[in-house]
Protein backbone atom coordinates (compact mmCIF):
# COMPACT_ATOMS: atom_id res chain seq x y z
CA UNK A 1 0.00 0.00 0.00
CA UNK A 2 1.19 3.41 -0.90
CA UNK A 3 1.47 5.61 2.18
CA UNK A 4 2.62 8.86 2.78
CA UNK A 5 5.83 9.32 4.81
CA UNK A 6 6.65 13.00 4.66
CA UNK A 7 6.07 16.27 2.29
CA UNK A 8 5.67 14.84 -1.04
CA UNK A 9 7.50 11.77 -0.33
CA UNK A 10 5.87 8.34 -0.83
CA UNK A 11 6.80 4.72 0.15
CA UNK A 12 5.56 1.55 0.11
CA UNK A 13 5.10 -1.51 2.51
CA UNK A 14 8.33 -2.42 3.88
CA UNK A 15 8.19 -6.09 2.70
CA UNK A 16 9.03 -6.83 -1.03
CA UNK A 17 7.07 -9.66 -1.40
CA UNK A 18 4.74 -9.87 -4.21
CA UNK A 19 0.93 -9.05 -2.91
CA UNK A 20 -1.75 -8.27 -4.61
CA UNK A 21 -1.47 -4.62 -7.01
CA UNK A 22 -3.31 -1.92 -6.75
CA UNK A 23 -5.24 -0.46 -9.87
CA UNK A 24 -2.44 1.16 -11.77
CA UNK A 25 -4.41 4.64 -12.08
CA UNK A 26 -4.58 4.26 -8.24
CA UNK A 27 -0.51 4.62 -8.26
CA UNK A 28 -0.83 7.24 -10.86
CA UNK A 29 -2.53 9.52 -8.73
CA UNK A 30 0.55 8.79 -6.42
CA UNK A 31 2.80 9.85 -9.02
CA UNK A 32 0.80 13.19 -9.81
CA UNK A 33 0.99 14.01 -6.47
CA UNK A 34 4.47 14.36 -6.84
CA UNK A 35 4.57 15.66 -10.24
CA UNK A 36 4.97 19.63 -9.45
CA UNK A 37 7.32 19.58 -6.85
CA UNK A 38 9.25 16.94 -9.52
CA UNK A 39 8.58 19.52 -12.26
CA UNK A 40 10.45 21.92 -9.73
CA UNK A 41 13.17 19.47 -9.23
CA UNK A 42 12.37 19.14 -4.86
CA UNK A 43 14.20 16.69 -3.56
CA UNK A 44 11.84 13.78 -2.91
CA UNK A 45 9.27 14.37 -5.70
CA UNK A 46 11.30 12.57 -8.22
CA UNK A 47 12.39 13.26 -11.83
CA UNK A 48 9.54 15.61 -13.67
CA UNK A 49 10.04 13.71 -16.97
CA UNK A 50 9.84 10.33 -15.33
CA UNK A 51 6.27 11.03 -13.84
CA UNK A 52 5.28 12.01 -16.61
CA UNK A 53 6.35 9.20 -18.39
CA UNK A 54 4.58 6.81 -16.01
CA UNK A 55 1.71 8.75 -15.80
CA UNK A 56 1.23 8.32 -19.17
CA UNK A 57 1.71 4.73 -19.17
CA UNK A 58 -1.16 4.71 -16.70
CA UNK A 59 -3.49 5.95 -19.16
CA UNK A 60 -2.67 4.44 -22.13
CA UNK A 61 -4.95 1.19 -22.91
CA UNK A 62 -7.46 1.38 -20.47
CA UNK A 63 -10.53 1.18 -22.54
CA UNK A 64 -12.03 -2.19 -23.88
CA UNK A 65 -13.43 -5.34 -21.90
CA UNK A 66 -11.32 -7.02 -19.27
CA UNK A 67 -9.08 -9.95 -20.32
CA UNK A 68 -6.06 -11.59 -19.78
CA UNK A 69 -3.90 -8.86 -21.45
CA UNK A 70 -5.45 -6.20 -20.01
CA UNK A 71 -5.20 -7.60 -16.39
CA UNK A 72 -1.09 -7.96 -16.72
CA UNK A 73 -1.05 -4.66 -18.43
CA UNK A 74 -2.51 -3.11 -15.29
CA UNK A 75 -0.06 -5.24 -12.86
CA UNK A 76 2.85 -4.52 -14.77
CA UNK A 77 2.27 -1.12 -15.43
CA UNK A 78 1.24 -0.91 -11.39
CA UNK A 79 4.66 -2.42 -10.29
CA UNK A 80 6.62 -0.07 -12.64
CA UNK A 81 4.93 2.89 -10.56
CA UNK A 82 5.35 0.76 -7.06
CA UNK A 83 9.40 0.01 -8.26
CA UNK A 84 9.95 4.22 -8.99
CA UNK A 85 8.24 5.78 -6.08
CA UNK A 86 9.85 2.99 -4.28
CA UNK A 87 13.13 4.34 -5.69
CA UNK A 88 11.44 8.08 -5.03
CA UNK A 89 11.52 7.44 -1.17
CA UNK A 90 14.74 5.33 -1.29
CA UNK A 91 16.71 8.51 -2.37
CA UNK A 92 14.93 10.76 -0.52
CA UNK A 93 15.90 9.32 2.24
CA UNK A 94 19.65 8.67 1.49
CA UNK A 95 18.20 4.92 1.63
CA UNK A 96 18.75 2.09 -0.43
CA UNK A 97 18.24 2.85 -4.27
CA UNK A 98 19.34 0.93 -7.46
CA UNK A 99 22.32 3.10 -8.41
CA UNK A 100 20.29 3.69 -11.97
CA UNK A 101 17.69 5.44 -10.00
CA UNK A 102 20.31 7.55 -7.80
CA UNK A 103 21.91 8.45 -11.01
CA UNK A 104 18.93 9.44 -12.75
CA UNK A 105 17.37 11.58 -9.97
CA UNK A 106 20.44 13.58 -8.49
CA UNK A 107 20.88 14.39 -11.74
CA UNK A 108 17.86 15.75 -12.41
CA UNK A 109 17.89 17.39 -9.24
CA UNK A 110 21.26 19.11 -10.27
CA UNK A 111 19.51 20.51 -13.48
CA UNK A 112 19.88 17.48 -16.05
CA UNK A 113 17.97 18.50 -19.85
CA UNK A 114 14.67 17.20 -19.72
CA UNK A 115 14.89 15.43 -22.97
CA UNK A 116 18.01 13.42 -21.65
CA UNK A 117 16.04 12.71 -18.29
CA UNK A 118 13.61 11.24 -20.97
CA UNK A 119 16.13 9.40 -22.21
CA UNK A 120 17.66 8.24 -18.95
CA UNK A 121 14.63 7.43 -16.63
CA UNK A 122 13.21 5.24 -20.06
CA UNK A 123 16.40 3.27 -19.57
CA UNK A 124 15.98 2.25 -15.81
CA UNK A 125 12.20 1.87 -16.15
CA UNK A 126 12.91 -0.51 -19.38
CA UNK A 127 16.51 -2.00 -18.58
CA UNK A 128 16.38 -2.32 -14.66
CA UNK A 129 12.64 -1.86 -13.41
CA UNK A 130 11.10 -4.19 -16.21
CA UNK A 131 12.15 -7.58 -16.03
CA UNK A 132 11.43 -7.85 -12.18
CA UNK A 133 8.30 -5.89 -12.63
CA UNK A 134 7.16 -8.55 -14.75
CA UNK A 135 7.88 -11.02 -12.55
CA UNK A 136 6.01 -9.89 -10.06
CA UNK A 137 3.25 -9.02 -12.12
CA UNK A 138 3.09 -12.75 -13.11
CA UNK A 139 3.57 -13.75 -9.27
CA UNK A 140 0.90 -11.81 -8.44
CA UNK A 141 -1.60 -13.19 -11.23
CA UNK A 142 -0.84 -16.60 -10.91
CA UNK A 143 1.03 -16.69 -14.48
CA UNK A 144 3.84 -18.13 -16.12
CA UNK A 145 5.40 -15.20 -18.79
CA UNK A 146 4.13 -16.43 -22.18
CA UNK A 147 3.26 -15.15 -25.00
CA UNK A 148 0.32 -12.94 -23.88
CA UNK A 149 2.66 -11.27 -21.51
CA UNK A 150 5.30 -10.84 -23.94
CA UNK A 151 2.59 -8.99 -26.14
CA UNK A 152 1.49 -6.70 -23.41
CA UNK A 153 5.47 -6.04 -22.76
CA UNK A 154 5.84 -5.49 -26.21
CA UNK A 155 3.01 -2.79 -26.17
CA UNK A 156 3.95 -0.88 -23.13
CA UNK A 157 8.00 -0.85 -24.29
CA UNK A 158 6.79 0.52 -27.64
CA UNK A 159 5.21 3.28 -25.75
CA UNK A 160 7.93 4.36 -23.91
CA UNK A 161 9.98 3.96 -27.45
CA UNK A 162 6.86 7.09 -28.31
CA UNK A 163 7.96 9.07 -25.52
CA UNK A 164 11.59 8.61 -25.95
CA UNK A 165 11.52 9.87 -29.90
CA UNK A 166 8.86 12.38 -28.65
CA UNK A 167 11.01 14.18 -26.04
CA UNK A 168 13.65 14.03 -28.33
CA UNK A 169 12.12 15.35 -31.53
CA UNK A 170 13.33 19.34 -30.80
CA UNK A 171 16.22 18.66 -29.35
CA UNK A 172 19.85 18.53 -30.75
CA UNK A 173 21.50 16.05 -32.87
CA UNK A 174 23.09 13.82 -30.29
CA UNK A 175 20.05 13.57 -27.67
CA UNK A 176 18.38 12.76 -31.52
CA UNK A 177 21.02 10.20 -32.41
CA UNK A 178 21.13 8.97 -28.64
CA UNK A 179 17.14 8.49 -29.11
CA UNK A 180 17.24 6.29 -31.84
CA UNK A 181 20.21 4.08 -30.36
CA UNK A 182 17.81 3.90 -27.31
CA UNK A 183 15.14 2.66 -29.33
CA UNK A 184 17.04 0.35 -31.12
CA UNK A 185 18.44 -1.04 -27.57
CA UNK A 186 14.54 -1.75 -26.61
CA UNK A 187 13.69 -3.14 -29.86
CA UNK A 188 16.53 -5.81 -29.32
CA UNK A 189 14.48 -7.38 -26.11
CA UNK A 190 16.88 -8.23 -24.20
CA UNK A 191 14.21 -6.89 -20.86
CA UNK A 192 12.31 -9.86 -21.95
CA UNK A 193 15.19 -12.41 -21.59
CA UNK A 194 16.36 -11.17 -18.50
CA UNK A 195 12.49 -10.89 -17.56
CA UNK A 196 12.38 -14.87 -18.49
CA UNK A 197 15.70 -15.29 -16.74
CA UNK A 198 14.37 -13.62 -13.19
CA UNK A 199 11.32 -15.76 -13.56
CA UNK A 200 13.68 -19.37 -13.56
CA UNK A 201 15.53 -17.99 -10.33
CA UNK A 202 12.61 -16.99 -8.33
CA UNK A 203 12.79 -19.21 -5.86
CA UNK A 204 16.34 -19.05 -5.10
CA UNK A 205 16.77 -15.63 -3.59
CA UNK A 206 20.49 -15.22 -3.96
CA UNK A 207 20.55 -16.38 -7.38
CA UNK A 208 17.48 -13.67 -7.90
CA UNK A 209 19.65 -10.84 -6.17
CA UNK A 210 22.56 -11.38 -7.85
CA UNK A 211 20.55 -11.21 -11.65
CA UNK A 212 18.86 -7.83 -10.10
CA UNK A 213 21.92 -6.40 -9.09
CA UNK A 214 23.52 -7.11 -12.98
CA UNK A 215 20.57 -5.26 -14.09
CA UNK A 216 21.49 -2.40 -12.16
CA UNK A 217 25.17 -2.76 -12.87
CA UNK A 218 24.42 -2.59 -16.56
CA UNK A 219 21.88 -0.14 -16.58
CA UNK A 220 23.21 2.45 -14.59
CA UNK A 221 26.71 3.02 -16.57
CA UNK A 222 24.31 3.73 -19.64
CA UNK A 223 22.23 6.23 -17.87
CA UNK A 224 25.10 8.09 -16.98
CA UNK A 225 26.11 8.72 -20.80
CA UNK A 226 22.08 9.12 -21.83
CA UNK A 227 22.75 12.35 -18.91
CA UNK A 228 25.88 13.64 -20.73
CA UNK A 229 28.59 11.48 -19.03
């Protein structure tokens, strides 16, 4: 459950284990809460671009009857919001945070582009937040990843592919070439092998850890140059 925990700083149970998701527009009014005091880079509101991002996620393919796809659409997307105010409240609080996330927000808090914090938060939420998120999602559901899950992560990176070329349209010609590369990088799908990796570990904790923390290792060194080095 989402609670408050000081001026425009959320958290989140303390446990990690999986448990069953909120409605993902109920996390997205989480994240708007958050969103002018990110816009205004506070510390503890998180990156402006990033809530935006998420909050846009949130809103995308929600109409249509209820099925299968739209049910892990609306845990996944959930768990991506869970997994960044989580990160929100981690670095906040000068508490444990994927180094990804630390990178991403102090340097938006320093004055990072907003294009590039595009760029960057896309990264984590895609290269570090995704493959666990869908894990849980799956957890959660009762679900083995398959091939309507892969759709639905197909879908949702896609979007964040739109928001990535979208912030970078008017910018300049490396944030434009750094774009594309970006989106190239998603469209490879490696998230979804590591996502299918997770998945065979999950009941071996350390094993589980030590694939998370590679995801951060990996993801973090590549935010850092989507920022400007």
């Amino acid at each position: 459950m989402i609670e408050a925990t000081g001026p425009g700083v959320v958290g989140t149970d303390a446990d990690n284990a999986p448990r069953p998701h909120p409605r993902a527009d109920g996390l997205a009014e989480a994240v708007v809460r958050l969103q002018a005091g990110a816009d205004a880079r506070d510390r503890g509101h998180g990156a402006g671009p990033v809530g935006q991002l998420l909050t846009a996620l949130a809103g995308a393919g929600d109409d249509g009857p209820p099925d299968a796809a739209r049910e892990f659409r609306a845990a996944l997307v959930a768990e991506l919001m869970r997994r960044y105010l989580r990160a929100v409240r981690g670095h906040a609080r000068a508490a444990a945070a994927a180094r990804v996330w630390r990178v991403v927000l102090d340097r938006w808090e320093a004055g990072a582009d907003p294009a590039r914090t595009t760029l960057a938060g896309a990264h984590a939420l895609v290269g570090y937040d995704l493959p666990p998120a869908v894990v849980s999602a799956c957890t959660v559901l009762g679900r083995v990843p398959g091939r309507v899950e892969r759709a639905v992560v197909r879908d949702v990176v896609g979007l964040v592919s739109g928001a990535v070329g979208d912030a970078a349209a008017d910018a300049d010609l490396l944030t434009r070439a750094d774009a594309r590369d970006l989106v190239l990088l998603f469209a490879r799908g490696e998230h979804w092998r590591r996502a299918v990796q997770l998945w065979a570990v999950r009941g071996r904790p350390s094993e589980a850890e030590k694939e998370r923390a590679a995801l951060d290792a990996s993801a973090a060194p590549v935010a850092e140059v989507l920022l400007g080095g």
